[in-house]
N, C-alpha and C. Protein backbone atom coordinates (compact mmCIF):
# COMPACT_ATOMS: atom_id res chain seq x y z
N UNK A 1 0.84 -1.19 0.00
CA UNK A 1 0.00 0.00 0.00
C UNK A 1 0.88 1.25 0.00
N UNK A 2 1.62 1.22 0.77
CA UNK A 2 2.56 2.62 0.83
C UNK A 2 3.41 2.97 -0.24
N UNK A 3 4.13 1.74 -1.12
CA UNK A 3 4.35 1.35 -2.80
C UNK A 3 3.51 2.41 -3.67
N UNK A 4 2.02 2.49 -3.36
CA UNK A 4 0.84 2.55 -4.27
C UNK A 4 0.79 4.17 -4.00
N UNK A 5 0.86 4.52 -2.83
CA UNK A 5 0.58 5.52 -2.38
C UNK A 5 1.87 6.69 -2.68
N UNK A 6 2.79 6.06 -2.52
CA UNK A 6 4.04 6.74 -3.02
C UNK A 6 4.43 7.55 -4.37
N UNK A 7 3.88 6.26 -5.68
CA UNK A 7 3.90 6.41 -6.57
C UNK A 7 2.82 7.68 -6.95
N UNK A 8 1.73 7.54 -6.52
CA UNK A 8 0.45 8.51 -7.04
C UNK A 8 0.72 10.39 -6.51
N UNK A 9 1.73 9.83 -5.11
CA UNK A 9 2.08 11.44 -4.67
C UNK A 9 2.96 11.97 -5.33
N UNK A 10 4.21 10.89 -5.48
CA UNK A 10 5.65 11.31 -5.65
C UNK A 10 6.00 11.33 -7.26
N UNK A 11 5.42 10.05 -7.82
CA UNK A 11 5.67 9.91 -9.15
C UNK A 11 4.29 10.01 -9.89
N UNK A 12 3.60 10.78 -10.08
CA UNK A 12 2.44 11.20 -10.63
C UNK A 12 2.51 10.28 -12.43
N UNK A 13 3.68 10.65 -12.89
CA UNK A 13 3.89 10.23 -14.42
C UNK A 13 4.59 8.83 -14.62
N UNK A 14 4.91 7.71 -13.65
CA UNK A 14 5.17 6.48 -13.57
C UNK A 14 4.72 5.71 -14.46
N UNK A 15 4.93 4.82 -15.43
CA UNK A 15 4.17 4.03 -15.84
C UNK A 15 3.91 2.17 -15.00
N UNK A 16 2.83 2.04 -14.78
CA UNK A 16 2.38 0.66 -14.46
C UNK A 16 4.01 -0.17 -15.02
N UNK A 17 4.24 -1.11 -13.96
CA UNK A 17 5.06 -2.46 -14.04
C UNK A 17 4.62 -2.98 -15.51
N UNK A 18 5.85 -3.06 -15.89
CA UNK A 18 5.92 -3.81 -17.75
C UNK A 18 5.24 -2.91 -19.05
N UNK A 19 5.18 -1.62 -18.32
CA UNK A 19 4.99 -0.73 -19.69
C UNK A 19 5.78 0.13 -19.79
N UNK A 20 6.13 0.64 -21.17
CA UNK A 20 6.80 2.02 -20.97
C UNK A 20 5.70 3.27 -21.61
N UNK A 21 6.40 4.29 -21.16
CA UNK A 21 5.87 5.48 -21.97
C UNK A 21 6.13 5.87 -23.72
N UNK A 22 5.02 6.43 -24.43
CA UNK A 22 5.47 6.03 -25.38
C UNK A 22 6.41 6.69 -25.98
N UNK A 23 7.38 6.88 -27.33
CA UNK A 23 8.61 7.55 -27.32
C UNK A 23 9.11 7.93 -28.31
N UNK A 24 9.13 9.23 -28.44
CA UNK A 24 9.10 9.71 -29.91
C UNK A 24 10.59 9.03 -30.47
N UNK A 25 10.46 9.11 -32.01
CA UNK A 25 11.21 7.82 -32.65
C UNK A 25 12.22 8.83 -33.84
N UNK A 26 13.50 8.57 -34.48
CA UNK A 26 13.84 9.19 -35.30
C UNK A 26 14.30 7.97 -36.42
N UNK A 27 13.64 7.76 -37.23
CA UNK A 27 14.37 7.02 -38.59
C UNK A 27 14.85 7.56 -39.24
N UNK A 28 16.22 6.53 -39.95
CA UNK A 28 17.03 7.13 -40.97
C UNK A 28 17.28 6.23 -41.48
N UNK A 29 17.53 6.51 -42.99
CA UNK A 29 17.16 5.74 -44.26
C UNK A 29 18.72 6.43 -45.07
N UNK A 30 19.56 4.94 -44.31
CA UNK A 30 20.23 5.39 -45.62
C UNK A 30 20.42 4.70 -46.92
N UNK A 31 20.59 5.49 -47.96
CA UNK A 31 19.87 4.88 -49.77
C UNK A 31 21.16 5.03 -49.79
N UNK A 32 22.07 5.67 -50.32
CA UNK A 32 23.39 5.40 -51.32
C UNK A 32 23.94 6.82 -51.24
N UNK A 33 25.36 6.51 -51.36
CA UNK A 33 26.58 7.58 -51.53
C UNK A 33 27.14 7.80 -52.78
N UNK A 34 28.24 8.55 -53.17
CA UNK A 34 28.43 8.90 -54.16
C UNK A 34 29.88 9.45 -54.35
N UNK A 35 30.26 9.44 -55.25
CA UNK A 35 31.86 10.04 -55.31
C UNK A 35 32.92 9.97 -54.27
N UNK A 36 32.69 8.98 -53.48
CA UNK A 36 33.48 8.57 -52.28
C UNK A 36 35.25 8.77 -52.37
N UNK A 37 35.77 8.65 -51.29
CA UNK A 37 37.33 9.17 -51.57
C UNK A 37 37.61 7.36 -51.69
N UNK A 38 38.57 6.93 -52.15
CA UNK A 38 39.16 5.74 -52.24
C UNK A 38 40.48 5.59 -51.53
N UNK A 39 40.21 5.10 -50.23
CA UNK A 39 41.64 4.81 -48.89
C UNK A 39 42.25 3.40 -49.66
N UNK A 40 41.79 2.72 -50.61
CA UNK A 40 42.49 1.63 -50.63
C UNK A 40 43.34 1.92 -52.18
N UNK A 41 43.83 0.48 -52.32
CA UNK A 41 45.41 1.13 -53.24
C UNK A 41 44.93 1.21 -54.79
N UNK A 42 44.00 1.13 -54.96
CA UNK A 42 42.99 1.31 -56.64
C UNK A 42 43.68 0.30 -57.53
N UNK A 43 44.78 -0.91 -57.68
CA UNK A 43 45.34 -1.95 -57.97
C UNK A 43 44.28 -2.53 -58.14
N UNK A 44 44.33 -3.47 -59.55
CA UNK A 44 43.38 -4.09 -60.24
C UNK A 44 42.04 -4.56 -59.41
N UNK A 45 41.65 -2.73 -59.73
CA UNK A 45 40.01 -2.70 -58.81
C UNK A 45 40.04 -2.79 -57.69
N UNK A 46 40.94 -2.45 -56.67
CA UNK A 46 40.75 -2.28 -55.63
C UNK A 46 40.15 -1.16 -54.87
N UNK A 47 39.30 -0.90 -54.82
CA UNK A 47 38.77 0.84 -54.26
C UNK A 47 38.12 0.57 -53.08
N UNK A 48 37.73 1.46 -52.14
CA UNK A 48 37.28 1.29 -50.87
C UNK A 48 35.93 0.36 -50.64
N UNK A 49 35.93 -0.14 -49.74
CA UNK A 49 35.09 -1.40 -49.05
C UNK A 49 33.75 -0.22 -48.43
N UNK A 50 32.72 0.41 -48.61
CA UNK A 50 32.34 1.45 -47.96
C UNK A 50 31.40 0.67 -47.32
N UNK A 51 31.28 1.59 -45.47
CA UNK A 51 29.95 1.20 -44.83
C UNK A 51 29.85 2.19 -43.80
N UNK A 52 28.38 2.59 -43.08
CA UNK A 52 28.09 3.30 -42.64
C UNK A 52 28.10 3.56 -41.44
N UNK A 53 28.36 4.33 -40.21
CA UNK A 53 27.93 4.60 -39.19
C UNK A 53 27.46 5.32 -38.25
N UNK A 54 26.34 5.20 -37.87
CA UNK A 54 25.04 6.71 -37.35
C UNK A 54 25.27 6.64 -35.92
N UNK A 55 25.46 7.36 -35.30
CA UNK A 55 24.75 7.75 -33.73
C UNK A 55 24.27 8.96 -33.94
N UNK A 56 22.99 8.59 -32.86
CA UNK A 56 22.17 9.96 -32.62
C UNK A 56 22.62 10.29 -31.09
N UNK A 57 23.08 11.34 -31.25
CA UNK A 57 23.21 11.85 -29.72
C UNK A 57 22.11 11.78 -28.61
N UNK A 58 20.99 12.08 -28.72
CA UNK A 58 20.29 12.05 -28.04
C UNK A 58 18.90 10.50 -28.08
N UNK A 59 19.59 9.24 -28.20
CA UNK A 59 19.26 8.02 -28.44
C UNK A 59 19.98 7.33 -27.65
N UNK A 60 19.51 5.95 -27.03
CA UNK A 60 20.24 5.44 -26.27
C UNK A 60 20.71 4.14 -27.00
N UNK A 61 20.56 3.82 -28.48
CA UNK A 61 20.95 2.63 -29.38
C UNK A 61 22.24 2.94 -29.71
N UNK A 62 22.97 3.64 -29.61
CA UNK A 62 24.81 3.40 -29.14
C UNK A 62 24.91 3.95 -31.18
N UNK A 63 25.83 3.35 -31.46
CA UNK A 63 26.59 3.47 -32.85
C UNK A 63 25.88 2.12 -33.74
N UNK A 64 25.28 2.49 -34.86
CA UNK A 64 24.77 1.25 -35.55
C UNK A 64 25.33 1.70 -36.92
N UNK A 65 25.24 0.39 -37.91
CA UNK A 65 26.19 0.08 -38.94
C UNK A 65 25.53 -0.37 -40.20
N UNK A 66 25.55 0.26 -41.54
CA UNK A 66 25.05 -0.68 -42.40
C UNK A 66 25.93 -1.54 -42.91
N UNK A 67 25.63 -3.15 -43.89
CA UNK A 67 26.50 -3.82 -44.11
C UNK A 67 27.58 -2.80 -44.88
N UNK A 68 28.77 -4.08 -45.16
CA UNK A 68 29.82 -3.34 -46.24
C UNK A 68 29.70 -3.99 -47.77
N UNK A 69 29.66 -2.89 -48.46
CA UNK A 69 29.79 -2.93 -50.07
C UNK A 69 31.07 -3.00 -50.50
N UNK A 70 31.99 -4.48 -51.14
CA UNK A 70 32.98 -4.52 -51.73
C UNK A 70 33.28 -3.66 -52.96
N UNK A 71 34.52 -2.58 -52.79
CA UNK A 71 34.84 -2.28 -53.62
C UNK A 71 34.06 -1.45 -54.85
N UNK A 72 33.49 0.04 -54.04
CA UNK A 72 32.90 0.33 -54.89
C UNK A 72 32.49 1.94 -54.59
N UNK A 73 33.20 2.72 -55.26
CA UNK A 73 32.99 4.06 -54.64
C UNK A 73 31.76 4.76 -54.50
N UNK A 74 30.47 4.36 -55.28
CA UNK A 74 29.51 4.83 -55.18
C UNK A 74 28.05 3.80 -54.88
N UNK A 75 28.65 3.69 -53.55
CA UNK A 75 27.72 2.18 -53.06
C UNK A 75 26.28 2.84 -52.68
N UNK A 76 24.88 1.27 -52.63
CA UNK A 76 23.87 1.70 -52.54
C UNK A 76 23.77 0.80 -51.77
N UNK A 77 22.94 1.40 -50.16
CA UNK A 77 22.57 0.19 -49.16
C UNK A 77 21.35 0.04 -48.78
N UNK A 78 20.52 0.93 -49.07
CA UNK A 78 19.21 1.09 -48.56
C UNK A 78 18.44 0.43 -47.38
N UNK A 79 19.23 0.91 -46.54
CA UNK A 79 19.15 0.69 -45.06
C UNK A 79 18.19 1.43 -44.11
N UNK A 80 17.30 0.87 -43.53
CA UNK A 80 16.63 1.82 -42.41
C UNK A 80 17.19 1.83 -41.08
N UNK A 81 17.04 2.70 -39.96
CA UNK A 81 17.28 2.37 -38.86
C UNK A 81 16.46 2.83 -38.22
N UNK A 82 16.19 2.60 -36.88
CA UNK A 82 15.04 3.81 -35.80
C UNK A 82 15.95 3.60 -35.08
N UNK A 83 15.86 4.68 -33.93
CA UNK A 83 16.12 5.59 -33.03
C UNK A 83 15.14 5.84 -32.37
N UNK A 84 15.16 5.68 -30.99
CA UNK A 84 14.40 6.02 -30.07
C UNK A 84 15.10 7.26 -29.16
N UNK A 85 14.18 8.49 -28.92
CA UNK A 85 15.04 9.38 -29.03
C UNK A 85 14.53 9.69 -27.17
N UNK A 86 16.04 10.59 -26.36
CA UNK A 86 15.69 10.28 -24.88
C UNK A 86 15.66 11.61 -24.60
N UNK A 87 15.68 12.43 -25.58
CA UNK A 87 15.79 13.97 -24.95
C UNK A 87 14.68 14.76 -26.10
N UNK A 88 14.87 16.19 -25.95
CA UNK A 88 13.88 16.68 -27.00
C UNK A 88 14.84 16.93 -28.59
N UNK A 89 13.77 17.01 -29.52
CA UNK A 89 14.73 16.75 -31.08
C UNK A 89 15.91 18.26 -31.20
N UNK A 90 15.22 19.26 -30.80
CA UNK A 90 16.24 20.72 -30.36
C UNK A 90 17.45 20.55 -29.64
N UNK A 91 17.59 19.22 -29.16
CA UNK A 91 19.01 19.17 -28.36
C UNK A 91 19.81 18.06 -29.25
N UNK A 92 19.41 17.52 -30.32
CA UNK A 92 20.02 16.28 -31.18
C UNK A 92 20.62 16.57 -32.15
N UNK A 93 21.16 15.52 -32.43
CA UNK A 93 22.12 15.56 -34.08
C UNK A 93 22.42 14.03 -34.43
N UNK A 94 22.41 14.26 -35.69
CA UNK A 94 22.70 12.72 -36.63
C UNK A 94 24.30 12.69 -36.81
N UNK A 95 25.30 12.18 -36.10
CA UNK A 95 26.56 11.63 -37.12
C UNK A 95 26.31 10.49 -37.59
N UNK A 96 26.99 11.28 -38.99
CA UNK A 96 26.97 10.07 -39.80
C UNK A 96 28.76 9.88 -40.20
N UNK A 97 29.84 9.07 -40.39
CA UNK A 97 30.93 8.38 -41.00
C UNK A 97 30.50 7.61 -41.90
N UNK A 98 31.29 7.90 -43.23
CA UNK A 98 31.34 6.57 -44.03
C UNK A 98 33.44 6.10 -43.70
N UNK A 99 33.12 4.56 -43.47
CA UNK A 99 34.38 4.03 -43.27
C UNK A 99 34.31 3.03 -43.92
N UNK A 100 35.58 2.77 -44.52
CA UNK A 100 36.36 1.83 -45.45
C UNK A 100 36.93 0.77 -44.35
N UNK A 101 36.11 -0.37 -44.71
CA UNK A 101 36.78 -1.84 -44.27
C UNK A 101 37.79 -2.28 -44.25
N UNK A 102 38.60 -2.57 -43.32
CA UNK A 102 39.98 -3.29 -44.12
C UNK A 102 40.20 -4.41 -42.52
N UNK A 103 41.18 -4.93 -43.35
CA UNK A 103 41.57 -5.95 -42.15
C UNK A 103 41.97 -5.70 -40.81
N UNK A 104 42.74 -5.22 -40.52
CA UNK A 104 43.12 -4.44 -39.30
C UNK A 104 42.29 -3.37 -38.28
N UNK A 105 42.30 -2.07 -38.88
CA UNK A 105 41.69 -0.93 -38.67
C UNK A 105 41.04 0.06 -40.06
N UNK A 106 39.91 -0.10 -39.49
CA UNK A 106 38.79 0.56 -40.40
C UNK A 106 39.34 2.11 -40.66
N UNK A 107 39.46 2.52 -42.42
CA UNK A 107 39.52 4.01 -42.30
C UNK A 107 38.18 4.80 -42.65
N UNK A 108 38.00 5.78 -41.72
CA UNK A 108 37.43 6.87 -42.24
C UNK A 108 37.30 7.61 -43.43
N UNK A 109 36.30 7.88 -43.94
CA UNK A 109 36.25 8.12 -45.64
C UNK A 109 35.53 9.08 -45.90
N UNK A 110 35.13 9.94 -44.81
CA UNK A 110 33.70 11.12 -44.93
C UNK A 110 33.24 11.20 -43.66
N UNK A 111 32.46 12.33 -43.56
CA UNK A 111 31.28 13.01 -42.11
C UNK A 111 30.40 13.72 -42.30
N UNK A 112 29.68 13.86 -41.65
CA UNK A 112 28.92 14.74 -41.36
C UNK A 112 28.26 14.64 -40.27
N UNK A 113 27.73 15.83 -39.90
CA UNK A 113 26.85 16.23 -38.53
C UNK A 113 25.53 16.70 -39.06
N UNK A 114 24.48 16.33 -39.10
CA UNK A 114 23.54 16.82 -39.21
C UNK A 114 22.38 16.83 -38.22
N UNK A 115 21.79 18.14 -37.51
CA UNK A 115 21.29 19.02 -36.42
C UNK A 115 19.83 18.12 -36.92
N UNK A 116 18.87 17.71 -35.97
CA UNK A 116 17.96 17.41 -35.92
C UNK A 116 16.89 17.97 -35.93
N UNK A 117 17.25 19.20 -35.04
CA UNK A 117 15.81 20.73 -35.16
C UNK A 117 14.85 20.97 -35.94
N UNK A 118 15.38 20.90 -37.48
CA UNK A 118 14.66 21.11 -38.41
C UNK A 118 13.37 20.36 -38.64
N UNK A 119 13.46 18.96 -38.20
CA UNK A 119 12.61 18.21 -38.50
C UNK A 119 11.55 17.98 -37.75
N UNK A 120 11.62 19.25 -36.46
CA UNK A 120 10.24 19.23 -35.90
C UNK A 120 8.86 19.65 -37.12
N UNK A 121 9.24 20.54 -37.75
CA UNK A 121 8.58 21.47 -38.46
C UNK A 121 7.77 19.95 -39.43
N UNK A 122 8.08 19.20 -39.47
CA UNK A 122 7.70 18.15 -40.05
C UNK A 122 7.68 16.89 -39.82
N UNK A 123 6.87 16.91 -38.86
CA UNK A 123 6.90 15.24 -37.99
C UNK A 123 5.96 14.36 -39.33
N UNK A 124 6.52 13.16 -39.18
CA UNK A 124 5.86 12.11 -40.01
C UNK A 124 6.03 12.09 -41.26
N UNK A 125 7.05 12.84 -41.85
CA UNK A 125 7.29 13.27 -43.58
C UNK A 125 8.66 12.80 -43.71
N UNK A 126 8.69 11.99 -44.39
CA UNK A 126 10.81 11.63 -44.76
C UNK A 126 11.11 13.34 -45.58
N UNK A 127 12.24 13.56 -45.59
CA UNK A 127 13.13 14.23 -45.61
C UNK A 127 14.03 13.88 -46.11
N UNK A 128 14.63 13.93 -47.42
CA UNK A 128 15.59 13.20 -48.09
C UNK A 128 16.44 14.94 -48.88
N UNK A 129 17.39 14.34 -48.72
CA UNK A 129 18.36 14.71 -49.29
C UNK A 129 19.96 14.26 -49.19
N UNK A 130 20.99 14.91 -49.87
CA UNK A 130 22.17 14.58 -50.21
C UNK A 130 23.18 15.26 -49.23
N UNK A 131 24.03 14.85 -48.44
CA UNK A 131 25.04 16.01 -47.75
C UNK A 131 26.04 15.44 -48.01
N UNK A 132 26.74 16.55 -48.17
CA UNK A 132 28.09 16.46 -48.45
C UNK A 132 29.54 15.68 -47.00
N UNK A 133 30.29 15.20 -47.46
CA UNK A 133 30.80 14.46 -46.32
C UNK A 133 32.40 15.48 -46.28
N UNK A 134 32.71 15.72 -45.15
CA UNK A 134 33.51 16.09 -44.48
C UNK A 134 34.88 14.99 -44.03
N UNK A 135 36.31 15.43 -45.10
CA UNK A 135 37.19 14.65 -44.94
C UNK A 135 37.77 14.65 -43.68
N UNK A 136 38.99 14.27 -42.80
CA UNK A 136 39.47 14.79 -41.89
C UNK A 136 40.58 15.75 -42.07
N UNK A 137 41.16 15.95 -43.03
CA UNK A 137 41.55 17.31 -43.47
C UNK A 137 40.84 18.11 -43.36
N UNK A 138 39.28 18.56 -43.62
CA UNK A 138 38.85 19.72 -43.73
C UNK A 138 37.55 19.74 -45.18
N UNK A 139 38.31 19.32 -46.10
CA UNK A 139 37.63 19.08 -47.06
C UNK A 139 36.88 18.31 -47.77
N UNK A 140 36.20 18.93 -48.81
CA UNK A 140 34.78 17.78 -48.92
C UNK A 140 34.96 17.35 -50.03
N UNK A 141 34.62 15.48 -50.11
CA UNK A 141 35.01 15.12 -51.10
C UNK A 141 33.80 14.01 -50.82
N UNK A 142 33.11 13.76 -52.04
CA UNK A 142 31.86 12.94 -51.55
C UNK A 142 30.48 13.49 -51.08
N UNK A 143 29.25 12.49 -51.24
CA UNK A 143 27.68 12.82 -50.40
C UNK A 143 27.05 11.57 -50.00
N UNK A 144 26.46 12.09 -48.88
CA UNK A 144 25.77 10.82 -48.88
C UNK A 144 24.24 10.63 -48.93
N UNK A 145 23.21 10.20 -49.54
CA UNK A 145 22.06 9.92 -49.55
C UNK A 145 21.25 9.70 -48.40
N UNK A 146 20.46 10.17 -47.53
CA UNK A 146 19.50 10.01 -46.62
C UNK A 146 18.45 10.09 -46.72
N UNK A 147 17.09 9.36 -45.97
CA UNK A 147 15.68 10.11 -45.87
C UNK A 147 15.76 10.22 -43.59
N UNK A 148 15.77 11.58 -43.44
CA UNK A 148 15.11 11.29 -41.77
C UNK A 148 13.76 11.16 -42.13
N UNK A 149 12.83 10.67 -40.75
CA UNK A 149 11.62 10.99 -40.77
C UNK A 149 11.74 11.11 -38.71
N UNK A 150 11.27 12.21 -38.21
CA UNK A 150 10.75 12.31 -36.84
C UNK A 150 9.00 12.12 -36.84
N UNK A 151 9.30 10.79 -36.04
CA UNK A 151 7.92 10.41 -35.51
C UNK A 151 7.62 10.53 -34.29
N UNK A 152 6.61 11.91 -33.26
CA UNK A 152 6.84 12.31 -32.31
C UNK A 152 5.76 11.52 -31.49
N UNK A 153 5.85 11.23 -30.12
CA UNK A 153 5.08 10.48 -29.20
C UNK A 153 3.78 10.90 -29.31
């Protein structure tokens, strides 16, 4: 009883044992890149192994990955992911890396940061476009294909 009573004073917004609250969601769709830099030695067709990797800052699903495309600078993966998002979309951002496979240690091949904000203005609508990827020099060489869609609680 005092369990029961606790909850209704103290935690007004609790949800009942074995439910959660429900939770606004961010998908991202990634379709295909383009003009990619090539880290590997371009020897009879050798060009970069490309594959993807997203964290959303404000998500608690860590770093997720699309497969890798052998050898091919302008790979297509058409990958979805969701995101369950733990803060509000005004405090978030999408990194995205494209990295080149290799045996040892994976290289980096592109970036970007892209701010989440925008996509309040349009909950439930994909959002597609192309951004440009960010070398670690500085410069841009490459894009990569996305759709977001914010689906709010």
């Amino acid at each position: 009883i005092f369990s029961l009573f606790f909850r209704r004073i103290w935690l007004p917004h609790a949800s009942p044992v074995g439910t959660m609250p429900p939770q606004s969601l961010l998908q991202v769709d990634v379709i295909e890149a383009r003009d990619l830099l090539n880290a590997d030695s371009g020897k009879d067709g050798d060009v970069s192994d490309p594959f993807v990797r997203l964290r959303v800052n404000i998500s608690s699903s860590g770093t997720l990955q699309t497969p890798c495309i052998k050898d091919n600078l302008n790979p297509r993966w058409d990958a979805r992911f969701t995101f369950p998002l733990t803060a509000p979309l005004s405090d978030g951002s999408l990194e995205v890396w494209i990295m080149d496979k290799d045996f040892l240690l994976d290289d980096e091949i592109g970036r970007v940061l892209i701010p989440l904000a925008p996509l309040r203005a349009h909950p439930k609508t994909q959002l597609k476009g192309w951004h440009s990827l960010r070398l670690s020099d500085g410069t841009l060489k490459g894009s990569i294909h996305l759709g977001l869609t914010y689906v709010p609680q």
